[in-house]
N, C-alpha and C. Protein backbone atom coordinates (compact mmCIF):
# COMPACT_ATOMS: atom_id res chain seq x y z
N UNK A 1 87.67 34.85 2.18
CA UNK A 1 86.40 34.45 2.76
C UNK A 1 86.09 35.38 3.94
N UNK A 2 85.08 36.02 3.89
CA UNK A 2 84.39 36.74 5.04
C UNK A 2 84.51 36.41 6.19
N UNK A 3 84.26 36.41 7.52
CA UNK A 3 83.71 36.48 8.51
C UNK A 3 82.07 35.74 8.39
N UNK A 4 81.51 36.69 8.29
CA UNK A 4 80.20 36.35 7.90
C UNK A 4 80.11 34.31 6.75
N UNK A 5 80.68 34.68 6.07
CA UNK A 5 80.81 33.46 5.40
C UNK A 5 81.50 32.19 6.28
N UNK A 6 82.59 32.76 6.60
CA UNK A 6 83.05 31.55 7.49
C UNK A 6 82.15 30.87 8.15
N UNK A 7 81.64 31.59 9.03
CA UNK A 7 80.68 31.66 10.35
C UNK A 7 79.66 30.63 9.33
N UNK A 8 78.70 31.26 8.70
CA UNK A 8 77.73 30.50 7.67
C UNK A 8 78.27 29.16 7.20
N UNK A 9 78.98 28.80 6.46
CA UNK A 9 80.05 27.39 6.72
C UNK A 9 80.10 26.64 7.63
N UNK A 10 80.41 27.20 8.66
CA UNK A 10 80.75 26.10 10.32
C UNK A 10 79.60 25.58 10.62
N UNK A 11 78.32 27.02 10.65
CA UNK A 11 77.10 25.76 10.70
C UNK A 11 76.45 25.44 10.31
N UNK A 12 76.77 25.10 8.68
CA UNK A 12 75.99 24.51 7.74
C UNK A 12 76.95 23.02 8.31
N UNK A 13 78.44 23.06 8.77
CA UNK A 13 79.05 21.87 9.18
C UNK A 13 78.30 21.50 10.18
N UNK A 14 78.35 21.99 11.23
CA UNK A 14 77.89 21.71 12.70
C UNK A 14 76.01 21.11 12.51
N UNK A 15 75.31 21.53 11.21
CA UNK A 15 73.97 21.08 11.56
C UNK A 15 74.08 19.62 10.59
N UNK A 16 75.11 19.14 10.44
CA UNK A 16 75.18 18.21 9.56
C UNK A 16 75.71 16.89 11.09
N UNK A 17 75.97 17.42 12.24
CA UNK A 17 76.75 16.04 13.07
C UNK A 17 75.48 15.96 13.77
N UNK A 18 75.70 14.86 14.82
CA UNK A 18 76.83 13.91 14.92
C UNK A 18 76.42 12.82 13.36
N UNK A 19 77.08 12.38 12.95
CA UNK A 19 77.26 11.46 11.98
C UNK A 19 76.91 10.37 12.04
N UNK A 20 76.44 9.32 11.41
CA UNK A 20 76.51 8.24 12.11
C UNK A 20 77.54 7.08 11.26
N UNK A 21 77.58 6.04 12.31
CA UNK A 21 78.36 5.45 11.82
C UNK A 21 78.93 5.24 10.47
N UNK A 22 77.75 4.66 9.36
CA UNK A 22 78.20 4.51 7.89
C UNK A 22 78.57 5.51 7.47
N UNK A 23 78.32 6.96 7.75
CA UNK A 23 77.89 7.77 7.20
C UNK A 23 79.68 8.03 7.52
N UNK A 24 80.15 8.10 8.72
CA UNK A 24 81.41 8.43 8.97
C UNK A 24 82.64 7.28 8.67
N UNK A 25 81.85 6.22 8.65
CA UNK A 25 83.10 5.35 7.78
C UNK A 25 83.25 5.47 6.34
N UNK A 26 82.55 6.12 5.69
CA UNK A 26 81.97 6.11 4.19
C UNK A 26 83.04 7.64 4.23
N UNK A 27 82.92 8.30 4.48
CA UNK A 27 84.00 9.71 4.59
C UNK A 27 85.29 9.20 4.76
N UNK A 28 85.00 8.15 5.71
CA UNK A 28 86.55 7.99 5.97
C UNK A 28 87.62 7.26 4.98
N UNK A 29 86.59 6.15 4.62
CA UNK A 29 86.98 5.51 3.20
C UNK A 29 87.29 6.40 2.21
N UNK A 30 87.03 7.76 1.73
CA UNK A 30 86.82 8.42 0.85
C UNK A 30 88.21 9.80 0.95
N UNK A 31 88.29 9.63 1.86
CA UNK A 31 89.26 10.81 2.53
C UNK A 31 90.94 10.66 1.47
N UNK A 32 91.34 9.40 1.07
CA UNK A 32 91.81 8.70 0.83
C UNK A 32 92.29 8.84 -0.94
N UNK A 33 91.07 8.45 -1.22
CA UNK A 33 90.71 7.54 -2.44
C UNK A 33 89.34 7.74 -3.19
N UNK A 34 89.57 7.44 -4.31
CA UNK A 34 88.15 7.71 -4.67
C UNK A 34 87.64 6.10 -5.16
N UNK A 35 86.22 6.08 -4.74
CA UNK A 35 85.86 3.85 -4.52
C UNK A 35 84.58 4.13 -5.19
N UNK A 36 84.79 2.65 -5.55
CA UNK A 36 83.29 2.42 -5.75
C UNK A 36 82.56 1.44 -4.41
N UNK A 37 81.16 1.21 -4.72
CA UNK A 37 80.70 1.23 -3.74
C UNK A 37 81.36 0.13 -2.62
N UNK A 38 81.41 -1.45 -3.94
CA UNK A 38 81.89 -2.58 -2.81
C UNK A 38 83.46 -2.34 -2.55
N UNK A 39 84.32 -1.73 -3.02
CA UNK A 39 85.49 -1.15 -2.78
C UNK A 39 85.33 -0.78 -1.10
N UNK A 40 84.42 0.43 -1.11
CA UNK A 40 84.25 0.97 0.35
C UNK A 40 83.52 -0.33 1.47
N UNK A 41 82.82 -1.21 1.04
CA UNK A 41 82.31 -1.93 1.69
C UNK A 41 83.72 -2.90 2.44
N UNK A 42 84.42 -3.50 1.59
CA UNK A 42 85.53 -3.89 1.99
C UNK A 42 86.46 -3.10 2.65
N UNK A 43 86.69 -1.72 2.87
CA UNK A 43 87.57 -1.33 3.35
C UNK A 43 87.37 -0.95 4.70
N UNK A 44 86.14 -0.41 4.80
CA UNK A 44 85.36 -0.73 5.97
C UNK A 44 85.73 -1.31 6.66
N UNK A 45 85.28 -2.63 6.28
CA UNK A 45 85.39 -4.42 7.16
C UNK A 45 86.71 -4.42 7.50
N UNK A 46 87.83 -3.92 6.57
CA UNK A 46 89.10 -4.14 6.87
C UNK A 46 89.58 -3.33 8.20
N UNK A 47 89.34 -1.98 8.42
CA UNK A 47 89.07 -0.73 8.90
C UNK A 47 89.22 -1.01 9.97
N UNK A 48 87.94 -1.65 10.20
CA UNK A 48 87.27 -1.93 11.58
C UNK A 48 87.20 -3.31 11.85
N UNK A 49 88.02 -4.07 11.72
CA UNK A 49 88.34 -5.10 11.82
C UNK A 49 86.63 -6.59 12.03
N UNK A 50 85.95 -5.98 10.76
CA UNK A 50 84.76 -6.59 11.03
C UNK A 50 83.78 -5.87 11.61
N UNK A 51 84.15 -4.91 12.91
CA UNK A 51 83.47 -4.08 13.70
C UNK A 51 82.09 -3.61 12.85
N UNK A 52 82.58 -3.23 11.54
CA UNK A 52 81.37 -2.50 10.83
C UNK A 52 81.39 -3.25 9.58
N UNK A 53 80.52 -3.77 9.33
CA UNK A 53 80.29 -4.55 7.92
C UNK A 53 79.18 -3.85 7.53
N UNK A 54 78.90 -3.10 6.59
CA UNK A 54 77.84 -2.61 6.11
C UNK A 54 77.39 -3.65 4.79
N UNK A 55 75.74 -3.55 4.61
CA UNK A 55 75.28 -3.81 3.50
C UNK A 55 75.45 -2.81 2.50
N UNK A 56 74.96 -3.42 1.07
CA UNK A 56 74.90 -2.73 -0.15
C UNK A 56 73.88 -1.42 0.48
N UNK A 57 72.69 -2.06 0.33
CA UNK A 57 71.69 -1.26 1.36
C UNK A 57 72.03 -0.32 2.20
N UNK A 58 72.42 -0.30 2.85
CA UNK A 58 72.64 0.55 3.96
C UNK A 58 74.06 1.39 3.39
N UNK A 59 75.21 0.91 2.40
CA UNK A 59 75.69 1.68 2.26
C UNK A 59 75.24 2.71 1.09
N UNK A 60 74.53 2.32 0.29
CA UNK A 60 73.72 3.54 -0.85
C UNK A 60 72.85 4.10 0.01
N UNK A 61 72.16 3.38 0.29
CA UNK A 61 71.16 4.74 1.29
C UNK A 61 72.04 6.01 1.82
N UNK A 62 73.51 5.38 2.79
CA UNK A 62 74.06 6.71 3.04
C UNK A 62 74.87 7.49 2.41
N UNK A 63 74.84 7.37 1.05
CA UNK A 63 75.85 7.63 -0.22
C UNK A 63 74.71 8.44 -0.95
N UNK A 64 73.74 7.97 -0.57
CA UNK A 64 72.44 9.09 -1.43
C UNK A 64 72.25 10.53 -0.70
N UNK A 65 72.06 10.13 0.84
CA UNK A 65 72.44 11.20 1.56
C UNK A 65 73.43 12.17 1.51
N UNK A 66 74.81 11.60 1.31
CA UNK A 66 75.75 12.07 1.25
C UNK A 66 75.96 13.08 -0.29
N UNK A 67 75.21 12.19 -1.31
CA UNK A 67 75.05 12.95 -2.42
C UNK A 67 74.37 14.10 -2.46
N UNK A 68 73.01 13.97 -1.80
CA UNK A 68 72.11 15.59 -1.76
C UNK A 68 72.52 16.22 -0.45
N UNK A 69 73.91 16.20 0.16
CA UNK A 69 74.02 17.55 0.90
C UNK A 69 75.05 17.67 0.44
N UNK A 70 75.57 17.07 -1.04
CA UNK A 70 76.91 17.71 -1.20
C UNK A 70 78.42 17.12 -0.63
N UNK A 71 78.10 16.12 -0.14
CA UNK A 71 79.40 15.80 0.94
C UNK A 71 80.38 15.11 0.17
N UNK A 72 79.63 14.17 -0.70
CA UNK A 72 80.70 13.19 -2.08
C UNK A 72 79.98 13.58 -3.45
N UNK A 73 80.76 13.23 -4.25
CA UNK A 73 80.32 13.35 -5.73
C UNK A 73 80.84 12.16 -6.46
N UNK A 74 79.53 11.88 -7.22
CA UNK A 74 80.17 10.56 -8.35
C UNK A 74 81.18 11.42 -9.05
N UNK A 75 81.75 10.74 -9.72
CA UNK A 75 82.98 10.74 -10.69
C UNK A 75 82.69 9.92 -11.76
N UNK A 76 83.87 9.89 -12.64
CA UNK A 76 83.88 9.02 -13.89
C UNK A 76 85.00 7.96 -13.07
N UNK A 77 84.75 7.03 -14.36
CA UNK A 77 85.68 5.35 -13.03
C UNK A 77 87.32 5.98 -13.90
N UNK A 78 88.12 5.62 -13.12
CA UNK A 78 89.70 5.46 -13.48
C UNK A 78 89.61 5.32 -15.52
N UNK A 79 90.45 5.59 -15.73
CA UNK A 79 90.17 5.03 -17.23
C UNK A 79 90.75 3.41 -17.29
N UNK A 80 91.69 3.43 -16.78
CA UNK A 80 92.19 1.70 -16.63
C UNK A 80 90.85 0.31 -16.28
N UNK A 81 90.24 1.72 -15.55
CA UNK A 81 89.19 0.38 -15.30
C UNK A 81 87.62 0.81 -16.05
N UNK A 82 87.31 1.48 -16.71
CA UNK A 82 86.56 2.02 -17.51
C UNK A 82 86.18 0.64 -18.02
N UNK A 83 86.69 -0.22 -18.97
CA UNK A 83 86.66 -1.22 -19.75
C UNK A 83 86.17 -2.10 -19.15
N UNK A 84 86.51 -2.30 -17.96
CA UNK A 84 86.32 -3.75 -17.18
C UNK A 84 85.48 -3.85 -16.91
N UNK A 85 84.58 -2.76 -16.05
CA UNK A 85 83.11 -2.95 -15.75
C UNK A 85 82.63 -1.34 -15.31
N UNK A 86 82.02 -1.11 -16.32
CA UNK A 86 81.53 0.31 -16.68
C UNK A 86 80.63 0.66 -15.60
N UNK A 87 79.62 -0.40 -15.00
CA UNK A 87 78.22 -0.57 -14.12
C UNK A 87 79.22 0.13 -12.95
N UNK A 88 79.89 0.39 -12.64
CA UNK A 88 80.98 0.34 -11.02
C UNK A 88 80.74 2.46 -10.87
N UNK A 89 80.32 2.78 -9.89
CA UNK A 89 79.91 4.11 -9.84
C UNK A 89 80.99 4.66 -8.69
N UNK A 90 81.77 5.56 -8.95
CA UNK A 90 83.06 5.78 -8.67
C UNK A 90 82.58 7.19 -7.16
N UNK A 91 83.05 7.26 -6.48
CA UNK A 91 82.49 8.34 -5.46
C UNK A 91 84.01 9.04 -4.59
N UNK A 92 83.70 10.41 -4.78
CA UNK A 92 84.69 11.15 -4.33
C UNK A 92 84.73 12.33 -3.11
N UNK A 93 85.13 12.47 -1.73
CA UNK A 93 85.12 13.32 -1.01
C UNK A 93 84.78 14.93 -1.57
N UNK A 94 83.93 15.84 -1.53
CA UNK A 94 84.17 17.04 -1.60
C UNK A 94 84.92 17.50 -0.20
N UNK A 95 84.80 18.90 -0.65
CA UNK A 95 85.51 19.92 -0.03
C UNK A 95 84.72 20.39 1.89
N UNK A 96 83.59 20.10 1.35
CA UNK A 96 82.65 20.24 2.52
C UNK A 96 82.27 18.63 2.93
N UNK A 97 82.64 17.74 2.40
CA UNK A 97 82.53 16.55 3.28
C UNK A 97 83.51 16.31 4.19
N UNK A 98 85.20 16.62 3.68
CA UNK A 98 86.22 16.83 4.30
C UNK A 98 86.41 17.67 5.83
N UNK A 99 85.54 18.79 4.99
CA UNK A 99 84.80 19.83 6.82
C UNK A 99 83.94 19.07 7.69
N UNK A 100 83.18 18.44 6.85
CA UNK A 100 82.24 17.47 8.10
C UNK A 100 82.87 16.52 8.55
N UNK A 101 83.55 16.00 8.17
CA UNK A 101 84.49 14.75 8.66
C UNK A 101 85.31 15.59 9.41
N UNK A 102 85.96 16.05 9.51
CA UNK A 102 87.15 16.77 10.77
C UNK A 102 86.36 17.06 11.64
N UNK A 103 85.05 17.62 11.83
CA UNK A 103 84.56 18.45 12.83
C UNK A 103 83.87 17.27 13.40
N UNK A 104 83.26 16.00 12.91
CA UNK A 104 82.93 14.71 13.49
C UNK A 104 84.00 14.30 14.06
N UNK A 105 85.20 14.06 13.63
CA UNK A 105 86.35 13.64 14.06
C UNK A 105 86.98 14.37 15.60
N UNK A 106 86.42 15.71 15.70
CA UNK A 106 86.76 16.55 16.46
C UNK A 106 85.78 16.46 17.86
N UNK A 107 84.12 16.28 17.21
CA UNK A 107 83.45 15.61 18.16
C UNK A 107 83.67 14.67 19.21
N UNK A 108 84.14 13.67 18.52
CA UNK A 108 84.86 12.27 18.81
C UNK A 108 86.02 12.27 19.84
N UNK A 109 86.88 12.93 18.97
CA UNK A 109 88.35 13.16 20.28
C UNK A 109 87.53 14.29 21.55
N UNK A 110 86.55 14.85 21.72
CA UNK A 110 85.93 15.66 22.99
C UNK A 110 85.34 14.61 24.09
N UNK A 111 84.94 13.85 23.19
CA UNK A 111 83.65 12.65 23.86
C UNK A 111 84.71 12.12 23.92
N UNK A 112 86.08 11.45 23.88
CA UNK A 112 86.66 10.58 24.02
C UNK A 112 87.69 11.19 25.29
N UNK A 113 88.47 12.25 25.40
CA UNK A 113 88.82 13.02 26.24
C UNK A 113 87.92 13.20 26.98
N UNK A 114 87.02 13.18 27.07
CA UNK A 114 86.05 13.49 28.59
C UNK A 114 85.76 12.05 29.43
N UNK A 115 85.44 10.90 28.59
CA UNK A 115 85.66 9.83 29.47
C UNK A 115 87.06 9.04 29.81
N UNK A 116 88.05 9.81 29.38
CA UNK A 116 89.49 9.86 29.95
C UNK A 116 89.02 10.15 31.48
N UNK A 117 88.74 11.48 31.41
CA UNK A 117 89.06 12.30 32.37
C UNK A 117 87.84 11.64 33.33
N UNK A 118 87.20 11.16 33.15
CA UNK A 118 85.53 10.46 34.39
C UNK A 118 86.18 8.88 34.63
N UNK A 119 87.33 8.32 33.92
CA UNK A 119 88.54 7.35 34.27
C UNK A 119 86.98 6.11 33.59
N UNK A 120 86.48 6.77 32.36
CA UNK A 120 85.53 5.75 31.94
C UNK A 120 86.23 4.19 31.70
N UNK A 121 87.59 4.84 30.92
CA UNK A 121 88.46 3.88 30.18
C UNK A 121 89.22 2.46 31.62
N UNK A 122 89.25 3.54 32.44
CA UNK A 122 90.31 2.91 33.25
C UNK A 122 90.30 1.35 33.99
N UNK A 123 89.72 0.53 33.38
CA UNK A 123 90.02 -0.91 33.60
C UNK A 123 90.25 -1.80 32.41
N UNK A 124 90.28 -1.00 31.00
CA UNK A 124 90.99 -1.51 30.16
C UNK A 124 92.16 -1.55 30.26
């Protein structure tokens, strides 16, 4: 990979943050595993201990997004579960969602290290 290419990469990453919430729990679920949709809805909730309960709604909306920039891709379902219920639409991390997720992730630990350091935390 080039120089030039690299460079072109980082900020096709970088014009994709900050993320938002679903959008970064939905990666994160995915990082993993490959789910269908209420799969991720539950893991979520589990995740975040309730913190984030997403709707159906709100989680396809950001799964559609996620589809036209490339970030996940449907799949075909497991074959084990093929039979059981065909309707179930299976969704998988790419290669460049994986880049957007680290570099959100990377966001995160900066913003989180800086209110270290302003002692934001410090009466927890």
């Amino acid at each position: 990979m080039t120089d030039l290419h690299q460079k072109e990469r980082r900020e096709d990453v970088e014009s994709l943050l900050p993320l938002t919430v679903p959008v970064y729990q939905i990666l994160l679920s995915l990082v993993d595993n490959d789910l269908h949709g209420y799969a991720m809805i539950q893991d979520i909730r589990e995740r975040t201990e309730g913190e984030v309960d997403l709707t159906a709604s709100t989680l396809y909306a950001a799964l559609k997004r996620l589809l036209r920039d490339g970030l996940v891709k449907e799949i075909d379902a497991p074959r084990e579960v093929r039979a059981e219920d065909s309707r179930r639409r299976y969704y998988r991390v790419t290669g460049q969602g994986q880049d957007v997720l680290r570099a959100e992730a990377r966001r995160l630990e900066r913003a989180l290290r800086l209110a270290r350091e302003k002692a934001v935390l410090a009466s927890d």
